[in-house]
Protein backbone atom coordinates (compact mmCIF):
# COMPACT_ATOMS: atom_id res chain seq x y z
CA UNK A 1 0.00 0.00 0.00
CA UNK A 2 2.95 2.28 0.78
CA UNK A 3 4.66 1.66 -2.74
CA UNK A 4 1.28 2.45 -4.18
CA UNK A 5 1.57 5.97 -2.46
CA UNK A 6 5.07 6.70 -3.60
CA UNK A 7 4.65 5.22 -7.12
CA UNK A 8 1.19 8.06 -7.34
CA UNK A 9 3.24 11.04 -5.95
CA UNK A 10 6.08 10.22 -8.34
CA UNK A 11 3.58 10.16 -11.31
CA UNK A 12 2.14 13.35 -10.14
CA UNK A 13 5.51 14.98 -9.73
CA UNK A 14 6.38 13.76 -13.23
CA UNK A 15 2.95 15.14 -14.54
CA UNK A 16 4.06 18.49 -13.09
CA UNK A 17 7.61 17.89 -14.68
CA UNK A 18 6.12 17.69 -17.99
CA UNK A 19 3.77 20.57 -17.91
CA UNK A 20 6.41 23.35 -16.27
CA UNK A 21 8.74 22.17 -18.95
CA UNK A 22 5.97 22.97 -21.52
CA UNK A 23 5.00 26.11 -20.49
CA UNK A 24 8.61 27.32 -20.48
CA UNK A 25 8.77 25.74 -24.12
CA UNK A 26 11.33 23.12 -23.71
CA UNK A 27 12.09 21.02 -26.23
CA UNK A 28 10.72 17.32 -26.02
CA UNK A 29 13.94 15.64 -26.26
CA UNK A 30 14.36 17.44 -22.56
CA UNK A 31 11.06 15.90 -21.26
CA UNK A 32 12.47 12.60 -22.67
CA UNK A 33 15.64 13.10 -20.64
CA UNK A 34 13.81 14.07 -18.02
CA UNK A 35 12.14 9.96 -18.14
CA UNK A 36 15.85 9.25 -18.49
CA UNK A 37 16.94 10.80 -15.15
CA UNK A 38 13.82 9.28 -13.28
CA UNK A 39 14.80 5.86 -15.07
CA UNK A 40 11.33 5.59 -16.64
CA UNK A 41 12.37 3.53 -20.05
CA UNK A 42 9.69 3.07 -22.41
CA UNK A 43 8.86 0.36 -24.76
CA UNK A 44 8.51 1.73 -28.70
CA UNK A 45 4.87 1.14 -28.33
CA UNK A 46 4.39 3.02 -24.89
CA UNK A 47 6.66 6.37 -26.32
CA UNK A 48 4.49 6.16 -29.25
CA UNK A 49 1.60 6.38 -26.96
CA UNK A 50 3.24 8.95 -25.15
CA UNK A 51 4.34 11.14 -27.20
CA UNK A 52 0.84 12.69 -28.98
CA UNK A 53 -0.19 13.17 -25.22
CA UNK A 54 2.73 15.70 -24.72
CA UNK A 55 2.25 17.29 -27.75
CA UNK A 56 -1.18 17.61 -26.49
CA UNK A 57 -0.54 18.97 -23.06
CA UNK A 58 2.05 21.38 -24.93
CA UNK A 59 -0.73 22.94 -27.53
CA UNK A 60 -3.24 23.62 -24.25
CA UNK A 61 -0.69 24.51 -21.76
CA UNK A 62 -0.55 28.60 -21.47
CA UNK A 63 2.61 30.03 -22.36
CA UNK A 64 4.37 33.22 -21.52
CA UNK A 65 5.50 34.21 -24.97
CA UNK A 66 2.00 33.68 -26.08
CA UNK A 67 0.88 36.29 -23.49
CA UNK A 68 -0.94 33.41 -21.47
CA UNK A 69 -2.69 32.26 -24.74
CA UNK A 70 -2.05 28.18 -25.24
CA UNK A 71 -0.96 27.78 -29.29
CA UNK A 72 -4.37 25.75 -29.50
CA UNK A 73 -5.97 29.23 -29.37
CA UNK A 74 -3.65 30.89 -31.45
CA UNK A 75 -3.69 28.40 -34.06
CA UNK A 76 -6.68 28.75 -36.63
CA UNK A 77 -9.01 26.13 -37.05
CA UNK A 78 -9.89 24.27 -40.24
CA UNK A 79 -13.79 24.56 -40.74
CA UNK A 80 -14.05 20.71 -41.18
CA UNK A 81 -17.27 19.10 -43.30
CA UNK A 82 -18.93 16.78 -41.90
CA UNK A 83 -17.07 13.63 -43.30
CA UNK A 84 -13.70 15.18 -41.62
CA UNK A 85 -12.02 17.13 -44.91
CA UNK A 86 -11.16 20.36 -44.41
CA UNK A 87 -13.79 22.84 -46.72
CA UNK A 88 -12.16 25.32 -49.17
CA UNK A 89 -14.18 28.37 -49.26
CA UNK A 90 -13.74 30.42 -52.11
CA UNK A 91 -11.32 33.31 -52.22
CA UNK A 92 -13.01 36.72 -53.97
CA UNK A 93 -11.00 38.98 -55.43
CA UNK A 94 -12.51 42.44 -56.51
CA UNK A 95 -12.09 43.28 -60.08
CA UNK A 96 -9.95 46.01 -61.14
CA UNK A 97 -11.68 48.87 -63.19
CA UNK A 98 -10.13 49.86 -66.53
CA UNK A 99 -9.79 53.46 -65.23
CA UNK A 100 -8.74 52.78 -61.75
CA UNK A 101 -5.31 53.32 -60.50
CA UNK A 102 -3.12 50.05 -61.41
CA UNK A 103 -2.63 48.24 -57.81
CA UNK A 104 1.11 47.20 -59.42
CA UNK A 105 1.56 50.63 -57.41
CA UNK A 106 2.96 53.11 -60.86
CA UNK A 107 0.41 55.65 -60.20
CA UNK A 108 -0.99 54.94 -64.36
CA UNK A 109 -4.51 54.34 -65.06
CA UNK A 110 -4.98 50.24 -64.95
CA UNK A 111 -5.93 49.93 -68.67
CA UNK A 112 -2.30 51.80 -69.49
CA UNK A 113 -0.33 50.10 -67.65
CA UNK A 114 -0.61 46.37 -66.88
CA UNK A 115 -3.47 44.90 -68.82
C-alpha cells in the first residue's frame, strides 16, 4: 500500500515535470531526458503512446510568450465538413476597373499600364 503511495506522488511529480517544462517551451527531447533521469524507459509502443499526449498537453498549456494564450488558441481552425475534410471556401478577389489606378503601385490608369 505504501509503494502504491510513492509510485502516485512520483507520477504526479512527473505530470508536473512535464507541464512546467511545456510552459517554459522546452524542447521534447528534454522531457524525454527528463524519463531518463527518473529511469522511466519506455517500450517503442508506450513512447508512441506517449508522445501525442505531450504534444497535447504542450498545444493547451498557457505560455508566456503567447501572453498566457495556449498555441491551440492561437492556431486557426480548419472549418471541417462533416465527413472530416477540411472545406475550401472560395477566395473573392474584386475586379480592377479599366480606369482605376493600377494596384502594381505606378500611379498609371490600370488599362495603361498592366493589362
Amino acid at each position: 500500500m505504501q509503494q502504491l503511495g510513492k509510485a502516485e506522488r512520483m507520477a504526479d511529480a512527473l505530470v508536473d515535470d512535464i507541464q512546467l517544462a511545456c510552459s517554459m517551451e522546452e524542447p521534447l527531447g528534454v522531457i524525454m531526458e527528463e524519463l531518463e533521469l527518473r529511469k522511466i524507459q519506455l517500450s517503442k509502443k508506450q513512447l508512441n503512446e506517449i508522445v501525442p499526449i505531450i504534444i497535447q498537453v504542450r498545444n493547451t498549456t498557457r505560455m508566456w510568450s503567447n501572453r498566457g494564450y495556449t498555441p491551440a488558441e492561437l492556431s486557426p481552425d480548419p472549418v471541417r465538413s462533416a465527413d472530416g475534410k477540411v472545406v475550401q471556401f472560395p477566395v473573392e478577389s474584386s475586379k480592377i476597373g479599366r480606369n482605376e489606378p493600377c494596384p502594381c503601385g505606378s500611379g498609371k490608369k490600370y488599362k495603361k499600364c498592366c493589362l
